[in-house]
C-alpha atoms as a PDB file:
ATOM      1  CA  UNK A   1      97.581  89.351 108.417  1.00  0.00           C
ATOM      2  CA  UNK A   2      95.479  92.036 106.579  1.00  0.00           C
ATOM      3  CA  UNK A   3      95.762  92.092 103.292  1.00  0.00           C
ATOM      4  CA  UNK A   4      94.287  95.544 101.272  1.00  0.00           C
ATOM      5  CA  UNK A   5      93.890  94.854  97.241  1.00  0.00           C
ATOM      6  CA  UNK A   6      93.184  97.598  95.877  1.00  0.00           C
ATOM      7  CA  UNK A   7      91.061  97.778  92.292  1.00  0.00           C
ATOM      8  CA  UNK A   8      92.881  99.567  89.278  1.00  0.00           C
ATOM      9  CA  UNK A   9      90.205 100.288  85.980  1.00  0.00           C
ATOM     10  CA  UNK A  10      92.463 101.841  83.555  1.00  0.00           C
ATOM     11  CA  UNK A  11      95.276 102.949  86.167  1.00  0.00           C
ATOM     12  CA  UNK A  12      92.167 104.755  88.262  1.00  0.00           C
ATOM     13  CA  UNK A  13      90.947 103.722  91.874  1.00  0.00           C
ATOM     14  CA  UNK A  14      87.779 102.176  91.370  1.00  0.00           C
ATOM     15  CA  UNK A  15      87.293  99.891  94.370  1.00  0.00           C
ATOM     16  CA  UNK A  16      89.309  97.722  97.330  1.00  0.00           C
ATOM     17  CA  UNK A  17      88.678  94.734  98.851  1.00  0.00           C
ATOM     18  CA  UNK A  18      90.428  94.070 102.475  1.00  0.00           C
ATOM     19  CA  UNK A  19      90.250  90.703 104.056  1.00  0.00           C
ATOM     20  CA  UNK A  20      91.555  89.317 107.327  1.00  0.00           C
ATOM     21  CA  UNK A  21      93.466  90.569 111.138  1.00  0.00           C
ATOM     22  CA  UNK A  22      95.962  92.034 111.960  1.00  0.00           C
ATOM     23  CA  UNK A  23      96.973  89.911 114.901  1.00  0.00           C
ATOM     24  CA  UNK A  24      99.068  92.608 116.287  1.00  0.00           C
ATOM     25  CA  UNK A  25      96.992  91.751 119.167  1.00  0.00           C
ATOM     26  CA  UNK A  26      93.970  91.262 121.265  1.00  0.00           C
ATOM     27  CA  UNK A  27      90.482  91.744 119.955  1.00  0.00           C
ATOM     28  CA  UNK A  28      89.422  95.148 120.917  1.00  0.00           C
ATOM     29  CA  UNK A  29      93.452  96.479 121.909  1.00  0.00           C
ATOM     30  CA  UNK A  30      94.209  95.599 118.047  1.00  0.00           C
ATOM     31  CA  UNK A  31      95.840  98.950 117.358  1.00  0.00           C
ATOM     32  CA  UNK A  32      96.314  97.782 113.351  1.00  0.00           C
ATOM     33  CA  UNK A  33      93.160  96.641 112.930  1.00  0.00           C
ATOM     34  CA  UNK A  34      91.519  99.420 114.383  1.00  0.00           C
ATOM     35  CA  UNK A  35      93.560 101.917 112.310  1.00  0.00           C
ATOM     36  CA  UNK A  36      92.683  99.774 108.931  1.00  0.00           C
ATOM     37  CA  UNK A  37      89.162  99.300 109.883  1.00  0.00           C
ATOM     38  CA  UNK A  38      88.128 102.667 110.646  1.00  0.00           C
ATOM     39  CA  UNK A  39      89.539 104.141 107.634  1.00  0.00           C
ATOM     40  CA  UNK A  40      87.861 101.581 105.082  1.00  0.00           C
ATOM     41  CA  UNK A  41      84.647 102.455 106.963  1.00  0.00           C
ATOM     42  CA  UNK A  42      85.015 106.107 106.306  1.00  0.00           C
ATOM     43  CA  UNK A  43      86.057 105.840 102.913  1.00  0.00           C
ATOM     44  CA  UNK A  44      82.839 103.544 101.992  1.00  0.00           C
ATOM     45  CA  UNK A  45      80.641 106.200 103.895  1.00  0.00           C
ATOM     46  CA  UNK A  46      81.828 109.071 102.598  1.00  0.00           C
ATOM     47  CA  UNK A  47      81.575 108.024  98.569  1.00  0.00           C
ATOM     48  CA  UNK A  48      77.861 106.220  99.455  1.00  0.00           C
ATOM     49  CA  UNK A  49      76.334 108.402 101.854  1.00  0.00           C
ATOM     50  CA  UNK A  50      78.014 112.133 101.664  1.00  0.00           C
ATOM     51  CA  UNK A  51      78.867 112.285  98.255  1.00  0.00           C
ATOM     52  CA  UNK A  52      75.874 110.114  96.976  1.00  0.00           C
ATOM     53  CA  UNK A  53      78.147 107.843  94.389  1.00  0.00           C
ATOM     54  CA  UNK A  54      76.931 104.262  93.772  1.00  0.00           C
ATOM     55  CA  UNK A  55      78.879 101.590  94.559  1.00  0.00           C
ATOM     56  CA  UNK A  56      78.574  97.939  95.427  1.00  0.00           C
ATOM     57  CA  UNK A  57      79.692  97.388  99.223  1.00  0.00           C
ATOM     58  CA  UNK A  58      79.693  94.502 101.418  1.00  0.00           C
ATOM     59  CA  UNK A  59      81.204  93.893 104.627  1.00  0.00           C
ATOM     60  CA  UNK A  60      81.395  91.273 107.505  1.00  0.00           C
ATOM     61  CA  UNK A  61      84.039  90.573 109.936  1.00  0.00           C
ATOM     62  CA  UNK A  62      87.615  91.107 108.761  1.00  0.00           C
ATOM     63  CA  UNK A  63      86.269  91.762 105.548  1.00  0.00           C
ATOM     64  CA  UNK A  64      85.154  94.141 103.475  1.00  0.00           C
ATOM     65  CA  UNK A  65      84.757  94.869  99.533  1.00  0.00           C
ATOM     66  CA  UNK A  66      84.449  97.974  97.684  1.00  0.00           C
ATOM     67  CA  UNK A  67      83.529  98.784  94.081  1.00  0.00           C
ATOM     68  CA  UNK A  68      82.308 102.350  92.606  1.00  0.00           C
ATOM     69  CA  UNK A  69      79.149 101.651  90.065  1.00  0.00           C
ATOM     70  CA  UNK A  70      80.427 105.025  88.422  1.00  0.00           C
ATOM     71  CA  UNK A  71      83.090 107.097  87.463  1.00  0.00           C
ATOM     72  CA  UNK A  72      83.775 109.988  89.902  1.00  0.00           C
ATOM     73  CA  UNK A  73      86.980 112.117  90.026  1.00  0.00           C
ATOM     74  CA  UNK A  74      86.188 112.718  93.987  1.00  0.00           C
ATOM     75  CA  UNK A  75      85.305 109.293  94.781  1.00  0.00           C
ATOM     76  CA  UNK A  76      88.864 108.178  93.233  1.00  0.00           C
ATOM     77  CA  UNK A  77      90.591 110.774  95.416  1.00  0.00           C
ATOM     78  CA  UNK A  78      88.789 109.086  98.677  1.00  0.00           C
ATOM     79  CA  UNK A  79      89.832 105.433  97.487  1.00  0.00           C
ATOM     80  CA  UNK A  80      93.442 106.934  96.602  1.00  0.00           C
ATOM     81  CA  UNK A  81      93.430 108.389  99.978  1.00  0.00           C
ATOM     82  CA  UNK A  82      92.927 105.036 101.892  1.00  0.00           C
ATOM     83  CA  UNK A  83      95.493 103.252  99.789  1.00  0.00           C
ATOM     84  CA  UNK A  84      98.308 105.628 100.607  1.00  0.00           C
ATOM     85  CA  UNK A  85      97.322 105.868 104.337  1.00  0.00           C
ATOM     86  CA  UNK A  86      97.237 101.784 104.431  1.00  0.00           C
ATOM     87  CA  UNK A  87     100.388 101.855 102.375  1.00  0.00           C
ATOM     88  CA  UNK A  88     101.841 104.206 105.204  1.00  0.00           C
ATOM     89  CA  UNK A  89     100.464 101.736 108.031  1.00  0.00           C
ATOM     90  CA  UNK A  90     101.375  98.545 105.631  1.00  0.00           C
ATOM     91  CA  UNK A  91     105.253 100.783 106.275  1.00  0.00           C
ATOM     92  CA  UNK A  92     105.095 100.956 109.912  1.00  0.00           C
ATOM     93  CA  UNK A  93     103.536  97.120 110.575  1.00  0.00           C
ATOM     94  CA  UNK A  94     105.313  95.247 107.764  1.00  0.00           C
ATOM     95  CA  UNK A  95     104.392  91.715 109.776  1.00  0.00           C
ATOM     96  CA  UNK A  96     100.733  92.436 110.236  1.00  0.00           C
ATOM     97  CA  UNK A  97      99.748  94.357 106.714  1.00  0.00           C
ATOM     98  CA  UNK A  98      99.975  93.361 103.044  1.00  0.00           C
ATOM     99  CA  UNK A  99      98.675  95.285  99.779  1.00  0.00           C
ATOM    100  CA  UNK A 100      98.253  94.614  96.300  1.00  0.00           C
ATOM    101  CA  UNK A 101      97.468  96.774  93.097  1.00  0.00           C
ATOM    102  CA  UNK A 102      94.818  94.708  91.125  1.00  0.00           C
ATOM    103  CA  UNK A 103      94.441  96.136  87.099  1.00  0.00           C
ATOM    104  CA  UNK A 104      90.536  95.000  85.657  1.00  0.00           C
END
C-alpha cells in the first residue's frame, strides 16, 4: 500500500511525504506505482530545480519526503497539484493507495 501524507502549515501545502508499494503488481509492470512515483519526482524537480525554491528532499526506494524551506505561492500550487492527482489515483485504486492531510 502507498500511503501519500501530505504537509498542511497554516491550511497551505508545504511538503509530502510518500512511503511504501503499491502492490498492484510486478516490479517494473506496477502501473500505480509508476503513476505515483513519477509525479512526486516531477513535483520535487520542478520546485528545486526549475523554479529554484529550497526545500529539504530525500528519497530512497518506496519513499520519498518533501518539505519547502520557504514560502512560495507557485511552489504550493505544484504540491496542491500532486495531492489532487494522487487523490484522483487514491479514487481509482482504493486497495493499493492511502492519503492523509497532516496540519504542523
Amino acid at each position: 500500500m502507498i500511503k501519500a501524507d501530505f504537509i498542511l502549515n497554516e491550511g497551505v501545502f508545504s511538503g509530502f511525504e510518500i512511503s511504501g508499494h503499491s502492490g498492484y503488481d510486478d516490479y517494473g509492470k506496477d502501473i500505480v506505482c509508476a503513476a505515483v512515483s513519477s509525479a512526486a519526482y516531477m513535483t520535487a524537480n520542478s520546485v528545486t530545480d526549475v523554479l529554484k525554491i529550497n526545500a529539504d528532499v530525500s528519497a530512497e526506494d518506496g519513499y520519498m519526503k518533501f518539505v519547502l524551506l520557504e514560502n512560495d505561492e507557485t511552489a504550493e500550487k505544484f504540491i496542491k497539484g500532486l495531492y489532487i492527482h494522487i487523490k484522483n489515483l487514491a479514487e481509482q485504486y482504493p486497495d493499493f493507495i492511502t492519503i492523509t492531510l497532516t496540519e504542523v
